[in-house]
C-alpha atoms as a PDB file:
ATOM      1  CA  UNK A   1     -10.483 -57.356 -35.678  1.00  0.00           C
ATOM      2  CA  UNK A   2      -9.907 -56.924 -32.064  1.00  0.00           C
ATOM      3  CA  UNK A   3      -5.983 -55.814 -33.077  1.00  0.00           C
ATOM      4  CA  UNK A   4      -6.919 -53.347 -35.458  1.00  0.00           C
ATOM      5  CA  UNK A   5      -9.303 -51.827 -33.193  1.00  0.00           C
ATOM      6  CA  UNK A   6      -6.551 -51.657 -30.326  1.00  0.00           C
ATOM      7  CA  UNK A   7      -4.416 -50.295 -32.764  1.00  0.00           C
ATOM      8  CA  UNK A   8      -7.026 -47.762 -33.700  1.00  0.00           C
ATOM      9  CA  UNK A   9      -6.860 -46.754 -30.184  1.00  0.00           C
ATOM     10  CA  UNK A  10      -3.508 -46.378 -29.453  1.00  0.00           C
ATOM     11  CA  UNK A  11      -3.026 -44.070 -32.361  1.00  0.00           C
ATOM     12  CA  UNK A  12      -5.780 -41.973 -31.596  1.00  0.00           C
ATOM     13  CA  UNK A  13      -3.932 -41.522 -27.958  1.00  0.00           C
ATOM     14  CA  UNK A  14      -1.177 -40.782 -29.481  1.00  0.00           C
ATOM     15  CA  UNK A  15      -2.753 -38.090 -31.246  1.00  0.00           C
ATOM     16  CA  UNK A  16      -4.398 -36.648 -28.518  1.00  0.00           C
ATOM     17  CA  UNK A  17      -0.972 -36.825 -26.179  1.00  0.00           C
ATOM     18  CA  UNK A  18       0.925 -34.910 -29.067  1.00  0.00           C
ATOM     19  CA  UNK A  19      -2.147 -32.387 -29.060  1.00  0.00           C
ATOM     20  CA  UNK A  20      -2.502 -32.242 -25.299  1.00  0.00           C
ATOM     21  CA  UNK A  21       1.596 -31.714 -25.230  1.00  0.00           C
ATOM     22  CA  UNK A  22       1.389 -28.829 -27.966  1.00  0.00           C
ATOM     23  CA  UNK A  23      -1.140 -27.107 -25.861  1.00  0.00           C
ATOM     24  CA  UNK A  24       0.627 -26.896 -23.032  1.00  0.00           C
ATOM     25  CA  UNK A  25       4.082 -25.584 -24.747  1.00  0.00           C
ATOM     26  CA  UNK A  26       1.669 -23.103 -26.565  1.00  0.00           C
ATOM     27  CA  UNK A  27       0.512 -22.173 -23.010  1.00  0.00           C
ATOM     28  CA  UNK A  28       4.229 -22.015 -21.404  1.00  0.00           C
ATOM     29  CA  UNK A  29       5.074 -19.741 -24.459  1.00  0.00           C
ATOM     30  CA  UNK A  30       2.637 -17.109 -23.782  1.00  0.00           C
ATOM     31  CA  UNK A  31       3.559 -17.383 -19.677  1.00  0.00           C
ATOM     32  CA  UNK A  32       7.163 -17.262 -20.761  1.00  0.00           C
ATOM     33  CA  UNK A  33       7.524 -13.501 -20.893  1.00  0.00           C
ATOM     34  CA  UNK A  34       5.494 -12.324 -18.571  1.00  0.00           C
ATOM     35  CA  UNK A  35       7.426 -14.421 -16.510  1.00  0.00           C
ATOM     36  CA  UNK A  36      11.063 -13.479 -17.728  1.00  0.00           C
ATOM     37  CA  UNK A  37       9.776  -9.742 -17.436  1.00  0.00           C
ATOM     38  CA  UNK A  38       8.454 -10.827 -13.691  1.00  0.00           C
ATOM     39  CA  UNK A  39      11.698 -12.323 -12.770  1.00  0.00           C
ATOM     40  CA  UNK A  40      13.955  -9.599 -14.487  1.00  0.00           C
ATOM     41  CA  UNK A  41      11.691  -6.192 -12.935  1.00  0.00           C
ATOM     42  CA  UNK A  42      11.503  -7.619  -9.607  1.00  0.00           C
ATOM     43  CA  UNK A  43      13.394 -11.218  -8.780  1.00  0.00           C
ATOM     44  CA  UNK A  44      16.971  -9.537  -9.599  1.00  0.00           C
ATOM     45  CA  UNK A  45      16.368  -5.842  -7.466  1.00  0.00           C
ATOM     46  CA  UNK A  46      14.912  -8.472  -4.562  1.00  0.00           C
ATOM     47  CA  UNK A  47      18.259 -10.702  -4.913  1.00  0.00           C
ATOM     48  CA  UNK A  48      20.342  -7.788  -5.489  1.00  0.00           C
ATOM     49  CA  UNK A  49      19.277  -5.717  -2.849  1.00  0.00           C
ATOM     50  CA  UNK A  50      19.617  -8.734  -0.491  1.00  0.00           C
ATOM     51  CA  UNK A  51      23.308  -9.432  -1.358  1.00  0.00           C
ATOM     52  CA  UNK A  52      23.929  -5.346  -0.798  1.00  0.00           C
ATOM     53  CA  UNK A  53      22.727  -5.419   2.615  1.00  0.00           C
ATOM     54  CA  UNK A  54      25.117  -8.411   3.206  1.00  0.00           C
ATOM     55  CA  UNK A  55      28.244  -6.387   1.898  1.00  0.00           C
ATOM     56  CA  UNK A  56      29.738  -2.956   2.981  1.00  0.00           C
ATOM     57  CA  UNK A  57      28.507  -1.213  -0.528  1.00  0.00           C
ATOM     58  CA  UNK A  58      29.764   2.546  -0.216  1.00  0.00           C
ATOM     59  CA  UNK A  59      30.337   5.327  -2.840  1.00  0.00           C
ATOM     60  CA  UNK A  60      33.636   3.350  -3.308  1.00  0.00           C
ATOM     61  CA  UNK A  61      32.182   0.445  -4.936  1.00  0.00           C
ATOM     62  CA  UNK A  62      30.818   2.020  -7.492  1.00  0.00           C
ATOM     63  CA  UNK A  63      34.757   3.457  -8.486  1.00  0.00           C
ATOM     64  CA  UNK A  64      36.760  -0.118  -7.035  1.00  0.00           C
ATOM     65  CA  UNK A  65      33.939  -2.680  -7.699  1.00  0.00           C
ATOM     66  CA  UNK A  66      34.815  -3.939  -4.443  1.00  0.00           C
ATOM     67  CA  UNK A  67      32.132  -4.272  -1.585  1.00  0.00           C
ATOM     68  CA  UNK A  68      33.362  -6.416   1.051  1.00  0.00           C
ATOM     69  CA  UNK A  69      31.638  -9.082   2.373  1.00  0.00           C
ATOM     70  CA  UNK A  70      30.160  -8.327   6.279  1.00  0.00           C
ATOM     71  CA  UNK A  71      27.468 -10.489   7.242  1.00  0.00           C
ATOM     72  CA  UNK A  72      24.935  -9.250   9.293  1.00  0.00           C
ATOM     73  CA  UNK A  73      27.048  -5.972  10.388  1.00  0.00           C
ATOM     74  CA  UNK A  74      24.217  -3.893   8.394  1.00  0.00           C
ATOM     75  CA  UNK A  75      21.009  -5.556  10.492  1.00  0.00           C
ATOM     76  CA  UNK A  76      23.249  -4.948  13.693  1.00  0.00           C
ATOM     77  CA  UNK A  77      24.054  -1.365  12.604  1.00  0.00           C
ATOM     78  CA  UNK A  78      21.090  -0.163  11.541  1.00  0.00           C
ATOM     79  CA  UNK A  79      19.014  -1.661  14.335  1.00  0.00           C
ATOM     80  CA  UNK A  80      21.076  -0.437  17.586  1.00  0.00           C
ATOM     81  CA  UNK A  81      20.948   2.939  15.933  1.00  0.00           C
ATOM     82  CA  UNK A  82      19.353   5.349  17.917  1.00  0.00           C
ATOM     83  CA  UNK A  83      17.241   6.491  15.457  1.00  0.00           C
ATOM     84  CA  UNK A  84      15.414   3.297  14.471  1.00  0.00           C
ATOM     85  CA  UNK A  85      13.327   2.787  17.336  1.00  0.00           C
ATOM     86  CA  UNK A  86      12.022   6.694  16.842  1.00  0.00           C
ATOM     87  CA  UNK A  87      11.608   5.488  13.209  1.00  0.00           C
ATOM     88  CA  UNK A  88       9.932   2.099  13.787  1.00  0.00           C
ATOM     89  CA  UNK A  89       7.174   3.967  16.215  1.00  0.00           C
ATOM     90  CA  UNK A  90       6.962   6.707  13.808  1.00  0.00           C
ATOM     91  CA  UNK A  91       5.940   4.137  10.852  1.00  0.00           C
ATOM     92  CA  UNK A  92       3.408   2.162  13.089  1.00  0.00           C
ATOM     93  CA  UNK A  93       1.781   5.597  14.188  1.00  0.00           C
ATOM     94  CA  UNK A  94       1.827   6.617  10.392  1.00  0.00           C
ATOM     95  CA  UNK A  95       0.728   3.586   9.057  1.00  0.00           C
ATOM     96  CA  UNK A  96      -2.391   2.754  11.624  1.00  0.00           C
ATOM     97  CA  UNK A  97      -3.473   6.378  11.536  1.00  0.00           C
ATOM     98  CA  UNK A  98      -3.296   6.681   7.951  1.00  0.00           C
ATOM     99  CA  UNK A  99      -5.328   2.988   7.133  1.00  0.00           C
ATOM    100  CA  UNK A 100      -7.965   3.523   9.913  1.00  0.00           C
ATOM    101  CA  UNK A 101      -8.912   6.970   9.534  1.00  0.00           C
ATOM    102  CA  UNK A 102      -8.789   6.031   5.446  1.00  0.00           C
ATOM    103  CA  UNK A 103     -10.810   3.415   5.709  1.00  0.00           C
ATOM    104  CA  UNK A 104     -13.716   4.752   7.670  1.00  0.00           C
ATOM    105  CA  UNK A 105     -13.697   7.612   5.659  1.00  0.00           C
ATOM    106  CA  UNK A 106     -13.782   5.689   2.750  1.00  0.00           C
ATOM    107  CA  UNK A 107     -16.538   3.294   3.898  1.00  0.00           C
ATOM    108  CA  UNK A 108     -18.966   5.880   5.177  1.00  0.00           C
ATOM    109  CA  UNK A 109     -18.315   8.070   1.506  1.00  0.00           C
ATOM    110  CA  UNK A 110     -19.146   4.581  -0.056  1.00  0.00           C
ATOM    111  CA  UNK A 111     -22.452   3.707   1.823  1.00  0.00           C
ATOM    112  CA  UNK A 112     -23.126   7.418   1.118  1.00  0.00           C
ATOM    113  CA  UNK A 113     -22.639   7.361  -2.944  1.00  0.00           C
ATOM    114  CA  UNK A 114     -24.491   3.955  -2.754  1.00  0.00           C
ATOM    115  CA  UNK A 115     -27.999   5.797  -2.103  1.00  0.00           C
ATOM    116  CA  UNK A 116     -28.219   7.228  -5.830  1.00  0.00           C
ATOM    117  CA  UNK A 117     -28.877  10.955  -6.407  1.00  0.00           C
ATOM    118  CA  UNK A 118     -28.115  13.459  -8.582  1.00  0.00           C
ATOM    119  CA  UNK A 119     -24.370  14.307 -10.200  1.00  0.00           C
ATOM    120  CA  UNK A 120     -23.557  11.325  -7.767  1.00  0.00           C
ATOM    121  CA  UNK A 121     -21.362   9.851 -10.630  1.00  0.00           C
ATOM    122  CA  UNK A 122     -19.705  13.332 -11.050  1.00  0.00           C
ATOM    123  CA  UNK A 123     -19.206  13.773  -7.226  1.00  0.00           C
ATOM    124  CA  UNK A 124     -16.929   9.971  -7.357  1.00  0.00           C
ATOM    125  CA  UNK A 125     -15.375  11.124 -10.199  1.00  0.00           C
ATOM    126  CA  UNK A 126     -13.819  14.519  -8.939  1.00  0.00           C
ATOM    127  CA  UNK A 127     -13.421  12.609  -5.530  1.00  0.00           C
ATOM    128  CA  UNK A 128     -10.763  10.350  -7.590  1.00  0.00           C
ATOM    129  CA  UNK A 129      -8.465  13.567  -8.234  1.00  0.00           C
ATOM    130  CA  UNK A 130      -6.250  13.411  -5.219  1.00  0.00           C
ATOM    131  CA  UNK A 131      -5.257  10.010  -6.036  1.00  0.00           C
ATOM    132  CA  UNK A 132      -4.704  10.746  -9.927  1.00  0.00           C
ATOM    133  CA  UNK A 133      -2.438  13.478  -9.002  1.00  0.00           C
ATOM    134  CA  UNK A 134       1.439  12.668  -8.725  1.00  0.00           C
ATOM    135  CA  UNK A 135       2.162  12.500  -5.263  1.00  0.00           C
ATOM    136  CA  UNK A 136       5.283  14.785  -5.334  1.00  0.00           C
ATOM    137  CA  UNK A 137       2.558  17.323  -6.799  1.00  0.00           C
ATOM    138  CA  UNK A 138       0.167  16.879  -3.826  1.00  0.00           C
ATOM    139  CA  UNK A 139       3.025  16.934  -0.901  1.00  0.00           C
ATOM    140  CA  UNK A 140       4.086  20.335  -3.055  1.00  0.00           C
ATOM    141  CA  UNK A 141       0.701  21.967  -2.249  1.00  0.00           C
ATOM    142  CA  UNK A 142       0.185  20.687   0.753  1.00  0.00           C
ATOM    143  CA  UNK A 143       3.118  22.132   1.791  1.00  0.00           C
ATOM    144  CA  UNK A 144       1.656  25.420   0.547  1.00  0.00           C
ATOM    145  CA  UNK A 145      -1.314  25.008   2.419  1.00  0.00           C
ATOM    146  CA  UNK A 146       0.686  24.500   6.002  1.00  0.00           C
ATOM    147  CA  UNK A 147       3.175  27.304   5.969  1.00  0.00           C
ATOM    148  CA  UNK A 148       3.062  28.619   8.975  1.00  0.00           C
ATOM    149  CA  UNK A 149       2.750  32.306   7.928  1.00  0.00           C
ATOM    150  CA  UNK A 150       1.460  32.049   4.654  1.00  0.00           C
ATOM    151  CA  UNK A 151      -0.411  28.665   4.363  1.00  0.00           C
ATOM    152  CA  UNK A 152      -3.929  29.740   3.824  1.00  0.00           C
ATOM    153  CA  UNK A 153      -5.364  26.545   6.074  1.00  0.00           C
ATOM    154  CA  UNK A 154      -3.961  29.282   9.024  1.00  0.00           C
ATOM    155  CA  UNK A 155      -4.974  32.432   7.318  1.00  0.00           C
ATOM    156  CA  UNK A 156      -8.433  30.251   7.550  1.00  0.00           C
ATOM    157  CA  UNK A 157      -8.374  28.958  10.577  1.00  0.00           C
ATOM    158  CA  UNK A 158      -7.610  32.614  12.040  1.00  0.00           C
ATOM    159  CA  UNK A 159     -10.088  34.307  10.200  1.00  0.00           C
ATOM    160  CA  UNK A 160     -12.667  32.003  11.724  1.00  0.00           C
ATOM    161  CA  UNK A 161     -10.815  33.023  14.852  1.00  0.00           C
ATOM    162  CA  UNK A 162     -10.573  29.423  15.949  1.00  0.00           C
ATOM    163  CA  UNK A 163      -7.148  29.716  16.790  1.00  0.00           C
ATOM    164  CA  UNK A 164      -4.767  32.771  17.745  1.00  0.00           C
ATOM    165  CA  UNK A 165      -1.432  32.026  16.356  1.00  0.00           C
ATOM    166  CA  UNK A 166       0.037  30.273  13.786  1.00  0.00           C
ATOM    167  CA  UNK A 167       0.172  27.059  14.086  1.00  0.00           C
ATOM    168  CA  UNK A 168       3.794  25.363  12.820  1.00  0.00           C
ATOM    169  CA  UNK A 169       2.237  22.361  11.368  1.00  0.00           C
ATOM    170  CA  UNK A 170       5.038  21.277   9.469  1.00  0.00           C
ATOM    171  CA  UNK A 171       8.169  22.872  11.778  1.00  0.00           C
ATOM    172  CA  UNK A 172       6.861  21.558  15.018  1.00  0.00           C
ATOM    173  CA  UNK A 173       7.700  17.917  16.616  1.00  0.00           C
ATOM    174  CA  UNK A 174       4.496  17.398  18.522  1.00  0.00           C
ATOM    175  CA  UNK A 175       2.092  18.465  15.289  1.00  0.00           C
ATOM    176  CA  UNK A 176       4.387  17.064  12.155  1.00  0.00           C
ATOM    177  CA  UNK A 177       3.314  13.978  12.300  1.00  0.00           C
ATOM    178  CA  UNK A 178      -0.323  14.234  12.675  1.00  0.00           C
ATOM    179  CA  UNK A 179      -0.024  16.831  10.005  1.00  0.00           C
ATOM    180  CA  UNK A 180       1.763  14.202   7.328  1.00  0.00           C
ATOM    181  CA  UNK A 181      -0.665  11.334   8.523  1.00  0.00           C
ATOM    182  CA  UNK A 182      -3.223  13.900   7.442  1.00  0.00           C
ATOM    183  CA  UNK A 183      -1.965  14.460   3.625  1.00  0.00           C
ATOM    184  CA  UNK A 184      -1.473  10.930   3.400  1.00  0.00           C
ATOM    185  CA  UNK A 185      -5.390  10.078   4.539  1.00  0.00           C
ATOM    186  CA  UNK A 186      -6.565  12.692   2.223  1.00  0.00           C
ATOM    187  CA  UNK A 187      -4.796  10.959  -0.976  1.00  0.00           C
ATOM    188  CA  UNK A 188      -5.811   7.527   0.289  1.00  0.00           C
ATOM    189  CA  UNK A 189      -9.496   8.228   0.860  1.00  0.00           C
ATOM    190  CA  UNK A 190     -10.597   7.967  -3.056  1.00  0.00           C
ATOM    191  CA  UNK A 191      -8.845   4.047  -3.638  1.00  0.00           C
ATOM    192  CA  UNK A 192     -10.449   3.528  -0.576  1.00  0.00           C
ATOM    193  CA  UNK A 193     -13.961   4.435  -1.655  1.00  0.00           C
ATOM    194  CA  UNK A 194     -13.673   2.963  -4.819  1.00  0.00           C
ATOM    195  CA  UNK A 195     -12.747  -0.566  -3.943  1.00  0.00           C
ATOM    196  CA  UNK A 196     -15.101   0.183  -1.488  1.00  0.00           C
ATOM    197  CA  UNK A 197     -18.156   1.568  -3.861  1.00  0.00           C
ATOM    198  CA  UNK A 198     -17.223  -1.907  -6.067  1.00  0.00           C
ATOM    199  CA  UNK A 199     -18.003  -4.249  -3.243  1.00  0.00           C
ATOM    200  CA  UNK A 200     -21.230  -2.845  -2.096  1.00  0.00           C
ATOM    201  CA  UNK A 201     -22.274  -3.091  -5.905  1.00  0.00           C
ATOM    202  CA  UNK A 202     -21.905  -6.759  -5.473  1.00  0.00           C
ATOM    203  CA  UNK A 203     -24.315  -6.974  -2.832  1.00  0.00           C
ATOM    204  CA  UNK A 204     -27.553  -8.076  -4.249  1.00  0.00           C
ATOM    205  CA  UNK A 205     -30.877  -5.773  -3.215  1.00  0.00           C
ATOM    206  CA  UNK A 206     -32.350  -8.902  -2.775  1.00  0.00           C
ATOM    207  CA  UNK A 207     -30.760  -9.147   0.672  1.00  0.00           C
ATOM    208  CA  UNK A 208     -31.943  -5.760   2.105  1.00  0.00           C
ATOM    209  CA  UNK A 209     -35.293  -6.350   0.488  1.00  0.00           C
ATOM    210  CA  UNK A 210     -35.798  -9.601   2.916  1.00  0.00           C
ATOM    211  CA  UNK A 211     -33.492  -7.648   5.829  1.00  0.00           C
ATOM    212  CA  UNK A 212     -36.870  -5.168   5.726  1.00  0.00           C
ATOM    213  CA  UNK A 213     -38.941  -7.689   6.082  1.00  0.00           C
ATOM    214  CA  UNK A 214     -37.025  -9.356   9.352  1.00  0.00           C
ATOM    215  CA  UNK A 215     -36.981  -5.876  10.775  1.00  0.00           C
ATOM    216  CA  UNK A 216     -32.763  -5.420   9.667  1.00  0.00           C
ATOM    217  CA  UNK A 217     -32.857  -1.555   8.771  1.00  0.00           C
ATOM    218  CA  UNK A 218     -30.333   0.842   9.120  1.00  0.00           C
ATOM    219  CA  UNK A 219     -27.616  -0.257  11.249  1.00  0.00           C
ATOM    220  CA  UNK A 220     -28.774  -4.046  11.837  1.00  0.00           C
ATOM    221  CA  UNK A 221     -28.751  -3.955   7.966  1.00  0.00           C
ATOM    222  CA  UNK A 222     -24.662  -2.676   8.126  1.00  0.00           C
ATOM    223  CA  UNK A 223     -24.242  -5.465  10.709  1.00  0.00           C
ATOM    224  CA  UNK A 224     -25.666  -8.508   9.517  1.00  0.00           C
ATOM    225  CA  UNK A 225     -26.077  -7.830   5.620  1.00  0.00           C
ATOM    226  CA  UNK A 226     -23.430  -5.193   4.869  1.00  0.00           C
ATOM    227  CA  UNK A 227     -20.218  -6.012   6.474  1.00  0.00           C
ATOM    228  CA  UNK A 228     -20.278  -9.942   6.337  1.00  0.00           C
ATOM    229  CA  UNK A 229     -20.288  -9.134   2.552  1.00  0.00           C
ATOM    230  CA  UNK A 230     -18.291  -6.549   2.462  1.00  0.00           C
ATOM    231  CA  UNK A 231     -15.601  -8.494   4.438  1.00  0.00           C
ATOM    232  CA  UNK A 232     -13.347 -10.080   1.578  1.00  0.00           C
ATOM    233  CA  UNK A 233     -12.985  -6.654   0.154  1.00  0.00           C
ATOM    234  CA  UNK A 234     -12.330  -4.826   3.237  1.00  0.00           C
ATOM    235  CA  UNK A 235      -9.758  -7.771   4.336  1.00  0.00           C
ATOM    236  CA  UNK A 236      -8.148  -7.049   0.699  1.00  0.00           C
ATOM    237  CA  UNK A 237      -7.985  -3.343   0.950  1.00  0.00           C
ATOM    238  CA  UNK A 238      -6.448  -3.708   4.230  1.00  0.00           C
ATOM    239  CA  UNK A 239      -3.915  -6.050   3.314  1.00  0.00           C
ATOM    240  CA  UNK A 240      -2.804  -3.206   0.424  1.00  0.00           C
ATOM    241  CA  UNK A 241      -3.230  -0.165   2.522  1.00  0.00           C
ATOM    242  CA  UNK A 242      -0.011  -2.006   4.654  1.00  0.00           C
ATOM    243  CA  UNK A 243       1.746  -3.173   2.432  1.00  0.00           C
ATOM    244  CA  UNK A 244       1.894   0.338   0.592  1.00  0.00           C
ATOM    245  CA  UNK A 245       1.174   2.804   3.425  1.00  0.00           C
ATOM    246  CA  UNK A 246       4.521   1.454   5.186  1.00  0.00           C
ATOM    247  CA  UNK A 247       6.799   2.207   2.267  1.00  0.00           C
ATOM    248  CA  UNK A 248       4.886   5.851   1.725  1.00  0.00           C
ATOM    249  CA  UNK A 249       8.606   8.379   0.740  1.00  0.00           C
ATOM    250  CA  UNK A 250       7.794  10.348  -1.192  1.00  0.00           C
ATOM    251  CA  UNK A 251       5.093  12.575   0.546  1.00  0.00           C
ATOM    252  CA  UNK A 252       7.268  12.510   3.770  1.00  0.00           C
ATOM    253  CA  UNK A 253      10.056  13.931   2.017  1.00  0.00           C
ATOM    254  CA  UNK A 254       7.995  16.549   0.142  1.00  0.00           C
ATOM    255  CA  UNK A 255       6.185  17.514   3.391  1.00  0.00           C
ATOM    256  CA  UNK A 256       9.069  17.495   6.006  1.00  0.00           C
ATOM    257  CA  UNK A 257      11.817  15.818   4.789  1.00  0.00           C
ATOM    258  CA  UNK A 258      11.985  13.504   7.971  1.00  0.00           C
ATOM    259  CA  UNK A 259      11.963  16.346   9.988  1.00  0.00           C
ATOM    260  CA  UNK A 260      11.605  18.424  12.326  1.00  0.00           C
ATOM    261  CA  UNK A 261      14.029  16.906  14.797  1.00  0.00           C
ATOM    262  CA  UNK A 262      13.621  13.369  13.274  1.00  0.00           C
ATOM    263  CA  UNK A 263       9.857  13.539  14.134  1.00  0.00           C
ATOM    264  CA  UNK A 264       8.811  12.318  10.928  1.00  0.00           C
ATOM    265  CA  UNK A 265      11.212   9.870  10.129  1.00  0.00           C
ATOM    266  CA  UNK A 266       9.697   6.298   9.238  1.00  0.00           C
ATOM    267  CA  UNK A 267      11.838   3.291   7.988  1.00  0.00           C
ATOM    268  CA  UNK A 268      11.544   3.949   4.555  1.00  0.00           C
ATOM    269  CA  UNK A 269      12.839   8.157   4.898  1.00  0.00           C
ATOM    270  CA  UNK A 270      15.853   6.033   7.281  1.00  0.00           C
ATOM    271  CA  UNK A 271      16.337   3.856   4.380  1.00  0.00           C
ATOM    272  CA  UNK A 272      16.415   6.784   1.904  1.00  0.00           C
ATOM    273  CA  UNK A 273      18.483   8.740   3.663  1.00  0.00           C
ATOM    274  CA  UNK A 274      21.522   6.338   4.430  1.00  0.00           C
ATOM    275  CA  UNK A 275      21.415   5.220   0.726  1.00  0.00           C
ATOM    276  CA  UNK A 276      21.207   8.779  -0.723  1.00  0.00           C
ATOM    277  CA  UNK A 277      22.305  11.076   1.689  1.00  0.00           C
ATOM    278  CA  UNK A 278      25.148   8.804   3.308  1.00  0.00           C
ATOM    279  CA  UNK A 279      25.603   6.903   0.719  1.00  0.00           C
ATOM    280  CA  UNK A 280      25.823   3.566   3.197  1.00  0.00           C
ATOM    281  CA  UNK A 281      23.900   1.711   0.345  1.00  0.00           C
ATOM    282  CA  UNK A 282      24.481  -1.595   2.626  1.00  0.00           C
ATOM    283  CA  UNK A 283      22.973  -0.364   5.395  1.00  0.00           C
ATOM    284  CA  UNK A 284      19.570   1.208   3.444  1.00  0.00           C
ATOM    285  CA  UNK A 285      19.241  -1.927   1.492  1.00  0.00           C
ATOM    286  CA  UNK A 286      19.097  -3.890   4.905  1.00  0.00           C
ATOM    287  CA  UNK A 287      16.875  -1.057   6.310  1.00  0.00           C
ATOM    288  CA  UNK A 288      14.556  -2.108   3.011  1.00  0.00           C
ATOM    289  CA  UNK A 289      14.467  -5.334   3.506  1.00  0.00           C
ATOM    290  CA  UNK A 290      13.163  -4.957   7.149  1.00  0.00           C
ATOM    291  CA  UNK A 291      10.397  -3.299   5.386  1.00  0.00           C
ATOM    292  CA  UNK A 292       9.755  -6.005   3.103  1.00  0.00           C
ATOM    293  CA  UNK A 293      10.371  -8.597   5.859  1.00  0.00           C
ATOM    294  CA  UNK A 294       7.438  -6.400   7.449  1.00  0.00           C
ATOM    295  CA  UNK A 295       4.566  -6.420   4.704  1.00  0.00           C
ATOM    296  CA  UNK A 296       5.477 -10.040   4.018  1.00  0.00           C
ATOM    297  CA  UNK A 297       3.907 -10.892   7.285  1.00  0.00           C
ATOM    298  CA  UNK A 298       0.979  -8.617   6.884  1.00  0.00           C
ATOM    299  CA  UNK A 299       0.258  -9.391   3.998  1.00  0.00           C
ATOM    300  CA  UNK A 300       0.370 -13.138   5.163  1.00  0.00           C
ATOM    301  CA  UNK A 301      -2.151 -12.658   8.199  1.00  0.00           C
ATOM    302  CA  UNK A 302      -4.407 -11.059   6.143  1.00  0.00           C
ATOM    303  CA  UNK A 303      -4.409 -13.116   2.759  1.00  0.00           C
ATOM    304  CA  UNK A 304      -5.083 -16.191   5.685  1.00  0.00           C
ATOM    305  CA  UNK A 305      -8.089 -13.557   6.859  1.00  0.00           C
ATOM    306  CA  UNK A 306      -9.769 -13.006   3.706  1.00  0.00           C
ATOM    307  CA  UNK A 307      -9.600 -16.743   2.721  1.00  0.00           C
ATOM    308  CA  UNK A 308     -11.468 -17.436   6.410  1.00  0.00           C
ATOM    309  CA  UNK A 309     -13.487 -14.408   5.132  1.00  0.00           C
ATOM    310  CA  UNK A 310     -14.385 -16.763   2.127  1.00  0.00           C
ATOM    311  CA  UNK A 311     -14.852 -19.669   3.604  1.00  0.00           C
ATOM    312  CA  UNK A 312     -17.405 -18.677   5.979  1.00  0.00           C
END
């Protein structure tokens, strides 16, 4: 009796190894191509643009199908050139002007949507427009808007007789800059108020309800209620607004081109520019993967912030 029932046992183990087993190759199965997709969209470009920076990859190569092998020599070039320190301030100034003045915009455009009023939910929607709108199409009419003589932002601004002159937004080294930083924080603003706008959803009413009672109105109710809630998401959006607002092209080369005078020129327009314009495609691929090197470690410090965030 005591055999059969052992028996009994093991078979029903069996049974449930063989089903556990089939559910997990059922699972691999459905990862599978995702994962092939994963690895064939992204791992190869990452692998191949790594082995391109390590080779001198010209126009040639793509005749001879020979790139010769040089080490480093793209890092070294690229870095000593005289243009990369210009272009590593450049993206820092770009990239911190664009995420902080985003971000408070976006927050205070959140808390203000959060107090519910009329056509509020029409007012978010058309307030997602700049960021639906392809960004080559927004640097086009932006560009519009800061001629020098014709923009109508001067034609405005003159009107108003708050300035004199034109004002060479876009062909002037001392006002480029600020003026691209400016385009970019205007498309920026609405994924910043959404993700925003989603995270002070989550906060229960509950909390400001007993914040009243313990005298926490206003901005003691931001401090001690809002933010330490809001905290996870903010680290998030952060961590994003990096990781894509260092790589930003395509409005820098609709705006200005990297110009005037270099004054506009970031790591990525560097990186464009000796792939496609000098075709040195071993020296923009290491220029790239500076950048990537770059929002690697962001994204890093603030992926280790948000799960303190959590934690706490």
């Amino acid at each position: 009796m005591v055999t059969l029932t052992r028996t009994r046992v093991a078979g029903r183990a069996k049974v449930r190894g063989r089903h556990h087993r089939g559910e997990s190759l059922t699972k691999v199965l459905f990862v599978l191509p995702a994962a092939l997709a994963m690895l064939a969209l992204f791992g190869y470009p990452v692998v191949k643009n790594l082995l391109m920076s390590l080779q001198d990859y010209g126009l040639k190569t793509f005749f001879t199908g020979v790139a010769p092998w040089v080490g480093l020599q793209n890092y070294k070039t690229v870095v000593t050139d005289k243009l990369f320190s210009d272009a590593m301030l450049n993206t820092a100034l770009f990239t911190v002007g664009s995420i902080a003045f985003q971000f408070a915009i976006g927050l205070g455009l959140a808390l203000f949507f959060r107090n519910r009023f009329p056509l509020s939910g029409v007012l978010r929607s058309l307030l997602l427009l700049p960021w639906l709108l392809p960004l080559i199409v927004s640097s086009a009419t932006w560009r519009s808007i800061l001629e020098q003589d014709s923009g109508i932002l001067n034609r405005t601004l003159q009107a108003l007789h708050v300035i004199n002159d034109p004002v060479p937004w876009l062909n002037s080294p001392s006002v480029a800059l600020i003026a691209v930083i400016g385009v970019n924080i205007w498309i920026g603003i609405p994924f910043n108020v959404t993700l925003l706008y989603s995270g002070l959803a989550e906060i229960p009413d509950e909390l400001y309800e007993a914040g009243q009672l313990d005298g926490a109105t206003g901005w003691r109710a931001f401090r001690y209620i809002t933010w330490p809630n809001l905290r996870s998401v903010a680290s998030v959006l952060l961590m994003l607004g990096v990781v894509y607002t260092i790589k930003v092209l395509d409005i820098i080369l609709g705006l200005t081109g990297g110009g005037p005078a270099n004054a506009t020129q970031t790591l990525a327009t560097q990186s464009y520019q000796k792939s496609f314009v000098d075709f040195r495609f071993g020296q923009g691929a290491a220029l790239s993967n500076i950048l990537i090197a770059i929002s690697f470690v962001f994204a890093i410090f603030y992926l280790r912030g948000t799960r303190r965030a959590v934690d706490e």
